[in-house]
N, C-alpha and C. Protein backbone atom coordinates (compact mmCIF):
# COMPACT_ATOMS: atom_id res chain seq x y z
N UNK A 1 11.81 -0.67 2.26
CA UNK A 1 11.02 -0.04 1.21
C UNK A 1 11.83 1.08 0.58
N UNK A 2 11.70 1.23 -0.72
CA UNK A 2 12.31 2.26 -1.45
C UNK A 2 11.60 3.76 -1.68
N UNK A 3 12.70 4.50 -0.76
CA UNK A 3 11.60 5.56 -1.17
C UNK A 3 12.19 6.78 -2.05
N UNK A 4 11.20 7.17 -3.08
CA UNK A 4 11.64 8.19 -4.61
C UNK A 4 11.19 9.29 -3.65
N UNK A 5 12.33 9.74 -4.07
CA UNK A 5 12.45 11.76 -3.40
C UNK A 5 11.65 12.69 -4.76
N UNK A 6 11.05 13.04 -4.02
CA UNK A 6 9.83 14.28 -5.07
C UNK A 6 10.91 15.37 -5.29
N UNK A 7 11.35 15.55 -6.99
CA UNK A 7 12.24 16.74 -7.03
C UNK A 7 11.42 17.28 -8.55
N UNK A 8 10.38 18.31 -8.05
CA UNK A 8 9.80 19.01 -9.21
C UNK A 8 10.50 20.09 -9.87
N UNK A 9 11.03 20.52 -8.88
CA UNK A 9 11.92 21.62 -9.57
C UNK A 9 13.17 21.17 -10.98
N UNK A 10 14.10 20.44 -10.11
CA UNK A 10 15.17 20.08 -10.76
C UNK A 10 14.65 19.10 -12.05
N UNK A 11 13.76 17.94 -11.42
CA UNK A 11 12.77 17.32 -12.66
C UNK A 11 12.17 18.19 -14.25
N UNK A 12 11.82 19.44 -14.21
CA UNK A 12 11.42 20.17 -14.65
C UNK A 12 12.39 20.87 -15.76
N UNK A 13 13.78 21.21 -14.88
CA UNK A 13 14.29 21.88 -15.22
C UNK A 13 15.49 21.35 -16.59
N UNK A 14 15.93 19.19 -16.01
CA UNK A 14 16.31 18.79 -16.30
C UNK A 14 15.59 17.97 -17.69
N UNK A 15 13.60 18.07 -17.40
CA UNK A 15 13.16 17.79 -18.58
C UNK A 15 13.41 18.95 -20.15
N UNK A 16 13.38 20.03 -19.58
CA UNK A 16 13.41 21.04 -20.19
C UNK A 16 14.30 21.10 -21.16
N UNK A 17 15.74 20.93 -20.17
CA UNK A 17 17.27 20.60 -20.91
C UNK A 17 17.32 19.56 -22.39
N UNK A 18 16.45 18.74 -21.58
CA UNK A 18 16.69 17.49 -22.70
C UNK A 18 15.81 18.15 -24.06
N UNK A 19 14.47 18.49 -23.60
CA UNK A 19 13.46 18.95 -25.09
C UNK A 19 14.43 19.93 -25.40
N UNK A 20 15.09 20.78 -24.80
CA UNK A 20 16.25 22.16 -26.04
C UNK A 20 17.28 21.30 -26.75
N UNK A 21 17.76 20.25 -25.97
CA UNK A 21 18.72 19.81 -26.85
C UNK A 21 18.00 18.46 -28.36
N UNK A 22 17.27 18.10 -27.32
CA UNK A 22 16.31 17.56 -28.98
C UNK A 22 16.15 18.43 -30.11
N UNK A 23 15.29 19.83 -29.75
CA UNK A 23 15.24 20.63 -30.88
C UNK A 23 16.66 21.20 -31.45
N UNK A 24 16.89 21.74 -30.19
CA UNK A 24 18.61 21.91 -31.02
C UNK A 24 19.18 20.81 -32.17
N UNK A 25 19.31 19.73 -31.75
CA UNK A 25 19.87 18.73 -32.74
C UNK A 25 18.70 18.50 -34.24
N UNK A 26 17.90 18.91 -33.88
CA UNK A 26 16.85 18.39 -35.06
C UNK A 26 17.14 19.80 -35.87
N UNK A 27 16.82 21.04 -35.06
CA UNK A 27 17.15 22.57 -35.79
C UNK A 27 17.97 22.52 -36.69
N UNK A 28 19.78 21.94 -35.96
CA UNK A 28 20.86 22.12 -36.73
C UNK A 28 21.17 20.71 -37.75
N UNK A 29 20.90 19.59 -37.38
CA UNK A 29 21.68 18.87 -38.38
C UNK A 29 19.98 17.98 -38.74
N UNK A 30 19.38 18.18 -38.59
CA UNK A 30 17.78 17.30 -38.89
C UNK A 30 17.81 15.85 -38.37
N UNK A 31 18.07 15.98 -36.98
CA UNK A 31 18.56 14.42 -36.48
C UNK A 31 17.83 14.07 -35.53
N UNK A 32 17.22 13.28 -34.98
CA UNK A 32 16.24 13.13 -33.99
C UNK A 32 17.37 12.63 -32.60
N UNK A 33 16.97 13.22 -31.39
CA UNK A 33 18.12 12.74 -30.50
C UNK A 33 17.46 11.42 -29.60
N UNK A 34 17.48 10.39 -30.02
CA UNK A 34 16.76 9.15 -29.65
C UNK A 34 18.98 8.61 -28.52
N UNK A 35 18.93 8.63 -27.81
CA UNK A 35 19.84 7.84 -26.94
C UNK A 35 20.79 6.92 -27.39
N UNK A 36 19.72 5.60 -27.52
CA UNK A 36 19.90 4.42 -27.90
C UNK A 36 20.89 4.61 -30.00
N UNK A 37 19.97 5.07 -30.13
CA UNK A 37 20.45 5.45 -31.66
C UNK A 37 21.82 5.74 -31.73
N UNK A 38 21.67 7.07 -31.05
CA UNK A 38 23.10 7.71 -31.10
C UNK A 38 24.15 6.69 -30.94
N UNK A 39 23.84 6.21 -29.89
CA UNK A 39 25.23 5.26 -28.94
C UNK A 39 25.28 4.65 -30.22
N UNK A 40 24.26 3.54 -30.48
CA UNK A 40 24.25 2.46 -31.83
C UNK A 40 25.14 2.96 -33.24
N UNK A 41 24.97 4.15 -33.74
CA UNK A 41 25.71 4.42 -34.66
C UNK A 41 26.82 4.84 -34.23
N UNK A 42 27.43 5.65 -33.05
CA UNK A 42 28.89 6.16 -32.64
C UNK A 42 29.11 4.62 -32.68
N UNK A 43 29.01 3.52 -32.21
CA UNK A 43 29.59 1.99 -32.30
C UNK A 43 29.94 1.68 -33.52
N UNK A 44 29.05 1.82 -34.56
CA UNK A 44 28.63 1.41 -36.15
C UNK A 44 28.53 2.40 -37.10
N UNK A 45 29.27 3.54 -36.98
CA UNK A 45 29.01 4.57 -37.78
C UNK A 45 28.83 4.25 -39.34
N UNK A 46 28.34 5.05 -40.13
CA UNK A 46 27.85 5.05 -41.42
C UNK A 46 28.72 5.78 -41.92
N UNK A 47 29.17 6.62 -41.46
CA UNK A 47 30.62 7.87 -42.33
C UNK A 47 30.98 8.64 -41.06
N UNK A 48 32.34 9.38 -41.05
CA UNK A 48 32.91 10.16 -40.25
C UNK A 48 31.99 11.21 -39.74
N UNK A 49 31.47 11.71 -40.59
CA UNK A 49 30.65 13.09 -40.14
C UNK A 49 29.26 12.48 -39.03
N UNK A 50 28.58 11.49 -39.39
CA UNK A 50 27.59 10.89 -38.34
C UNK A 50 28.71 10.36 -37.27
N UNK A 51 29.83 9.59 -36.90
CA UNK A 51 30.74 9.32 -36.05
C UNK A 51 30.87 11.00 -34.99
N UNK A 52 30.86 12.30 -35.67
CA UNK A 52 31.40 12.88 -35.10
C UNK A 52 29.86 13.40 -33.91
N UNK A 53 28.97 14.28 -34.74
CA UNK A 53 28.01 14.91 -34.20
C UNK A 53 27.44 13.68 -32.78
N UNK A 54 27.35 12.36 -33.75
CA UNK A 54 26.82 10.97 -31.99
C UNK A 54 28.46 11.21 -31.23
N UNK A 55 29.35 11.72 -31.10
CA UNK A 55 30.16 11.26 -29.91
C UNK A 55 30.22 12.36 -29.52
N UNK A 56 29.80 13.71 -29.95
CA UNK A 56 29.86 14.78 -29.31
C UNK A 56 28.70 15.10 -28.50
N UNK A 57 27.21 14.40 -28.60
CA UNK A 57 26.21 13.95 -27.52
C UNK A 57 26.69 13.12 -26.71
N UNK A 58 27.20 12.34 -26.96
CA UNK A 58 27.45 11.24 -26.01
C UNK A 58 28.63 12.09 -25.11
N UNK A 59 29.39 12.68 -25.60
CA UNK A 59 30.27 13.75 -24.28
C UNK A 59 29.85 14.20 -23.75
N UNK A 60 28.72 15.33 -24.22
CA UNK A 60 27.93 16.11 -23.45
C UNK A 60 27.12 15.49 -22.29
N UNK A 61 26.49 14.01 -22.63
CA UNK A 61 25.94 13.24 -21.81
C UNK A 61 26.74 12.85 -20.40
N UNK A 62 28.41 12.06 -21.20
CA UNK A 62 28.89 12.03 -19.62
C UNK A 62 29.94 12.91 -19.00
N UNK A 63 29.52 14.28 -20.25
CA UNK A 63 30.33 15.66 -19.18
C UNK A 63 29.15 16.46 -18.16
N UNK A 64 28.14 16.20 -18.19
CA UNK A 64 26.70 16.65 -17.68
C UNK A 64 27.15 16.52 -15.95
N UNK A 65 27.65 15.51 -15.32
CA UNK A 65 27.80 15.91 -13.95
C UNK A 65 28.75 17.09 -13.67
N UNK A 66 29.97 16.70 -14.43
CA UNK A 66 31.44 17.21 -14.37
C UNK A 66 30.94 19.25 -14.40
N UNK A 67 29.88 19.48 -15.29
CA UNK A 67 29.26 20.80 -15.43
C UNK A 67 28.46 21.01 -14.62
N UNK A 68 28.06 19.98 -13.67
CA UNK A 68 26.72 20.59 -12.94
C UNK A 68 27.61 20.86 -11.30
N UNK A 69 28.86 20.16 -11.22
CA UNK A 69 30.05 20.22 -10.32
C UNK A 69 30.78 21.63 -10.17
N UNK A 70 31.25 22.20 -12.03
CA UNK A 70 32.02 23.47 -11.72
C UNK A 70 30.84 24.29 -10.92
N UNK A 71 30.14 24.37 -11.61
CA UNK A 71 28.46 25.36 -11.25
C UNK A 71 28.06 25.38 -9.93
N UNK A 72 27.64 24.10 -9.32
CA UNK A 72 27.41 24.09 -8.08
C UNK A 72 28.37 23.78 -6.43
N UNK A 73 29.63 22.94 -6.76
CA UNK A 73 30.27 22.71 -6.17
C UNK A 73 29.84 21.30 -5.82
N UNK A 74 28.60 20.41 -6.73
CA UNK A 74 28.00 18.86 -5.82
C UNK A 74 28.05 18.38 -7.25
N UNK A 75 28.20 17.16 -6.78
CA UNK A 75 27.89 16.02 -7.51
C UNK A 75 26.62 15.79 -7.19
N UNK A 76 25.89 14.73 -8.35
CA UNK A 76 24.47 14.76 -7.90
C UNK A 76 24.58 13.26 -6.97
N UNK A 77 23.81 12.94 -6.07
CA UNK A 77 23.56 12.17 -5.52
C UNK A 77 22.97 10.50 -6.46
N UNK A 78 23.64 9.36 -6.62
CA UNK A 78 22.61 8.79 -7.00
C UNK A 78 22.93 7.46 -6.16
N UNK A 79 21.59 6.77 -5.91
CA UNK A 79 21.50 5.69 -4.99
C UNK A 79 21.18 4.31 -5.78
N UNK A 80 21.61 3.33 -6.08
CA UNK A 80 21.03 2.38 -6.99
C UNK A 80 20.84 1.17 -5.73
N UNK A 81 19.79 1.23 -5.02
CA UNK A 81 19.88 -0.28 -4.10
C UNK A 81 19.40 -1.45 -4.66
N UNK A 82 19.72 -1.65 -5.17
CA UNK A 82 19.87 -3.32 -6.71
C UNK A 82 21.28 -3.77 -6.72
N UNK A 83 21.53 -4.98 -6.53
CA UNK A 83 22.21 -5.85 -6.45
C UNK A 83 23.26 -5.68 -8.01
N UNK A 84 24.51 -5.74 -8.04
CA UNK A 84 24.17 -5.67 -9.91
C UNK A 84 23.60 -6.47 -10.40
N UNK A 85 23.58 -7.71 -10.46
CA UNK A 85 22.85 -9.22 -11.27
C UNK A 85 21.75 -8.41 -11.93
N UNK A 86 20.64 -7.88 -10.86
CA UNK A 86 19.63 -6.97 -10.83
C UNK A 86 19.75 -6.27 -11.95
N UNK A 87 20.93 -5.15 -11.70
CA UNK A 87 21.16 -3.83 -12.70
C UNK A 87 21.22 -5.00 -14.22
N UNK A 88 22.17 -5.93 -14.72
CA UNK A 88 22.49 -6.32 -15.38
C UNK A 88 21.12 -7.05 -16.29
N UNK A 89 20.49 -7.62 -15.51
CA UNK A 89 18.94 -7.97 -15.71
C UNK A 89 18.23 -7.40 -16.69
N UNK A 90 18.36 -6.45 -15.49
CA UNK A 90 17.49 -5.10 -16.10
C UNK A 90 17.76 -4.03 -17.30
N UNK A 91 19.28 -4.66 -17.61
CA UNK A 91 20.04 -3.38 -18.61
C UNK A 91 20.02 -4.12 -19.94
N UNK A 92 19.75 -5.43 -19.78
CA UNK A 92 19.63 -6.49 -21.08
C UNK A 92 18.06 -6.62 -21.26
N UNK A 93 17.12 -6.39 -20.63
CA UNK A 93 15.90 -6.01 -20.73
C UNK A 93 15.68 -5.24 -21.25
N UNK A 94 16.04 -3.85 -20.76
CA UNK A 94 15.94 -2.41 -21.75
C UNK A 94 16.78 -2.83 -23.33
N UNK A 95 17.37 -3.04 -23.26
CA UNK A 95 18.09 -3.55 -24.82
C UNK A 95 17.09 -4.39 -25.69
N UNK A 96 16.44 -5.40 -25.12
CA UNK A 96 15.56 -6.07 -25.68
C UNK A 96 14.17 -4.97 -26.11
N UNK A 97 14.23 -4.22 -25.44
CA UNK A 97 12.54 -3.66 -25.31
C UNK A 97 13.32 -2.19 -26.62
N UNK A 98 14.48 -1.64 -26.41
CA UNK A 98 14.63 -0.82 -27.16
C UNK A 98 14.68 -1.36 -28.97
N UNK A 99 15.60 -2.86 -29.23
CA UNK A 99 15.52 -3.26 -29.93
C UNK A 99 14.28 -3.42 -30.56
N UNK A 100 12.82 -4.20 -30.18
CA UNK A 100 12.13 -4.57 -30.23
C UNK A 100 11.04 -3.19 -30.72
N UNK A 101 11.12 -2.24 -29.54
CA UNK A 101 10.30 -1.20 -29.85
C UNK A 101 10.99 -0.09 -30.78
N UNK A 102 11.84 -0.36 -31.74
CA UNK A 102 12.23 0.60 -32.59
C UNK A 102 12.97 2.01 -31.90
N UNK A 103 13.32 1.90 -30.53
CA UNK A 103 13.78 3.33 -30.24
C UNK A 103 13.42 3.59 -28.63
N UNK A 104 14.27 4.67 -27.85
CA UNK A 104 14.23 4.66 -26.73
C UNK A 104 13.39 5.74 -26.04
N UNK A 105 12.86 5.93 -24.66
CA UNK A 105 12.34 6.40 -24.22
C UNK A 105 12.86 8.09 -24.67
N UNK A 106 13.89 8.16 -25.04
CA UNK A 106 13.90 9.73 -25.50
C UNK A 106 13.69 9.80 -27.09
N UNK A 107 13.93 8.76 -27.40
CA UNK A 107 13.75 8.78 -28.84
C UNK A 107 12.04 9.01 -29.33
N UNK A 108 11.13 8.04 -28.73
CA UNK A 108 9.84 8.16 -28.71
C UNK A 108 9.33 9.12 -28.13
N UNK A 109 9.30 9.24 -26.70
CA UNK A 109 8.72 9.98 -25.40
C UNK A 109 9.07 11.62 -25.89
N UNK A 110 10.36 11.78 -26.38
CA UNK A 110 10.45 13.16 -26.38
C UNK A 110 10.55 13.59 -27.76
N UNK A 111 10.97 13.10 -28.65
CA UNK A 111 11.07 13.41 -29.78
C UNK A 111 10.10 12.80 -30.77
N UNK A 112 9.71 11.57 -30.49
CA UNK A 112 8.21 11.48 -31.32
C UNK A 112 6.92 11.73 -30.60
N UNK A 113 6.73 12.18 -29.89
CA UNK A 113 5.25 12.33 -29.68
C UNK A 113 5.69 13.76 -30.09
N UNK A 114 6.85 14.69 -29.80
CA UNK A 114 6.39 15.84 -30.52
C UNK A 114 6.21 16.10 -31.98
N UNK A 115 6.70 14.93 -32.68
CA UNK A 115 6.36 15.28 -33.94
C UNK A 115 5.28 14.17 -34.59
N UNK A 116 4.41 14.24 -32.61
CA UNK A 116 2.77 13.10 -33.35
C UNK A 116 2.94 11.61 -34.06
N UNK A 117 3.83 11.67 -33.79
CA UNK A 117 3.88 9.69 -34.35
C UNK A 117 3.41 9.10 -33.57
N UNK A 118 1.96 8.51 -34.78
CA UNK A 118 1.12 7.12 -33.81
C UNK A 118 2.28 5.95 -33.07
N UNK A 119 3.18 5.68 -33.65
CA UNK A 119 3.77 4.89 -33.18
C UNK A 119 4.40 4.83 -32.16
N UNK A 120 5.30 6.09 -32.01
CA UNK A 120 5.71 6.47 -30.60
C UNK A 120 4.95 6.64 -29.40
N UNK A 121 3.76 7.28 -29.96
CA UNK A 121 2.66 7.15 -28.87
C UNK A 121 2.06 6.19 -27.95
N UNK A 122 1.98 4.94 -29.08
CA UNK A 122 1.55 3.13 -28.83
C UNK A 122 3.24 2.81 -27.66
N UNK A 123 4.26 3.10 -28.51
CA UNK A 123 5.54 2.82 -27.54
C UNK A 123 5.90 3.05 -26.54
N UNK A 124 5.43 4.95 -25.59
CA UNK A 124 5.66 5.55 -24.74
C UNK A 124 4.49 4.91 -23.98
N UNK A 125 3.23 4.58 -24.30
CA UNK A 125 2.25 4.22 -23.53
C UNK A 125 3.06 2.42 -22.98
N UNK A 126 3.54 2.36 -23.81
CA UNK A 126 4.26 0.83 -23.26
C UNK A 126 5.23 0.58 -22.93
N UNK A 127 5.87 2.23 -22.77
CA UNK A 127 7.33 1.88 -21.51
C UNK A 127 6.47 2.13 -20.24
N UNK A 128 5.21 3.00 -20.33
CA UNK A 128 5.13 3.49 -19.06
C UNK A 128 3.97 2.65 -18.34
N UNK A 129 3.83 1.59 -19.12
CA UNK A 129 2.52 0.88 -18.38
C UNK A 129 3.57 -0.33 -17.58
N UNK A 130 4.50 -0.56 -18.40
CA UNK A 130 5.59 -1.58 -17.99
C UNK A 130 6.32 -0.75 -17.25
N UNK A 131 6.90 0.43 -17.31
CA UNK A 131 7.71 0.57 -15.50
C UNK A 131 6.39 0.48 -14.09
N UNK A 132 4.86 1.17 -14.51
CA UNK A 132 4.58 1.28 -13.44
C UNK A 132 3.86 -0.47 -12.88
N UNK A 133 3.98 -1.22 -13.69
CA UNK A 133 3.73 -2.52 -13.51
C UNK A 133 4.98 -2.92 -12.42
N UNK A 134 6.40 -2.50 -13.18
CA UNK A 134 7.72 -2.99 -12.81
C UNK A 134 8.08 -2.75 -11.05
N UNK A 135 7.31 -1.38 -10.89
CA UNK A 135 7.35 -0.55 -9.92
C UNK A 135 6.76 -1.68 -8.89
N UNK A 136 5.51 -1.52 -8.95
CA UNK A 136 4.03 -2.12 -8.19
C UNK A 136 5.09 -4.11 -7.92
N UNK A 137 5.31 -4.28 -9.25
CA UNK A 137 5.61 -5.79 -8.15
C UNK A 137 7.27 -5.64 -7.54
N UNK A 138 8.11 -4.77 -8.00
CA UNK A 138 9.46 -4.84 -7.04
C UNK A 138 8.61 -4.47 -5.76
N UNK A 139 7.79 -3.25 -5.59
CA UNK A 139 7.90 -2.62 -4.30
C UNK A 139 6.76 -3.14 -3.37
N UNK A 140 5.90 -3.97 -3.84
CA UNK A 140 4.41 -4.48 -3.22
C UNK A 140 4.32 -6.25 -3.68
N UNK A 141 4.87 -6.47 -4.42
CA UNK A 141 4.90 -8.22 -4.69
C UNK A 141 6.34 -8.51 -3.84
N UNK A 142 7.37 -8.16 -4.15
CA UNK A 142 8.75 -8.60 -4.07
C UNK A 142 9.39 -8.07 -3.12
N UNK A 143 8.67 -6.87 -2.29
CA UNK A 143 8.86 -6.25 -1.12
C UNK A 143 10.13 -5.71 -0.92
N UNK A 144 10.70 -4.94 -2.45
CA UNK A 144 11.68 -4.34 -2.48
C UNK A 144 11.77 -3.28 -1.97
């Protein structure tokens, strides 16, 4: 059985991070920081100047351990017990569901429900009815 470690603190602290840097990016350049987006245009850019601001999130994204390392002296711990096939499954799934639903769990979840979009609202209610569905049959159907 898989068991999720309760971390309210760091959870909290790391939700926090993400809503400053949403507003930050919306404050300074009027850009919504949706994940999926970013990556999508640093791939496909539209002009140099959108090329620059998406790859300088996307650094920050995978300099985020490397900073939480000078600071603390740890790497964070992460455990993935999924097979890759699994991971791979599951990572062409999220692609489908991001495609499909116009935008990603940070794109909706954090940045549109704060600025009240019915739509994001309908979307976040349907990542989260589908992970805790996803949850319930890996860990109680499939006896993961």
């Amino acid at each position: 059985m898989i068991e999720t470690e309760f971390t309210p603190l760091s959870s909290a602290l790391g939700g926090g991070l993400i809503g400053l840097a949403a507003v930050l990016l919306m404050a300074s350049i009027g850009r919504i920081m949706g994940a999926t987006g970013i990556l999508a245009g640093t791939l496909l850019p539209e002009n140099r100047q959108d090329w620059s601001w998406r790859m300088a999130v996307l650094l920050g994204m995978i300099c985020g351990p490397g900073v939480l390392w000078l600071l603390t002296g740890a790497l964070p711990t992460v455990q993935v017990p999924m097979p890759p096939g699994m991971l791979a499954v599951g990572g062409f799934l999220v692609g489908l569901g991001v495609t499909f639903g116009a935008g990603c769990t940070s794109g909706h979840g954090v940045c549109g429900l704060a600025r009240l979009s019915p739509r994001s609202l309908v979307a976040t209610l349907s990542f989260m009815i589908a992970t805790a569905l996803t949850v319930f049959v890996i860990r109680h159907v499939l006896g993961g």
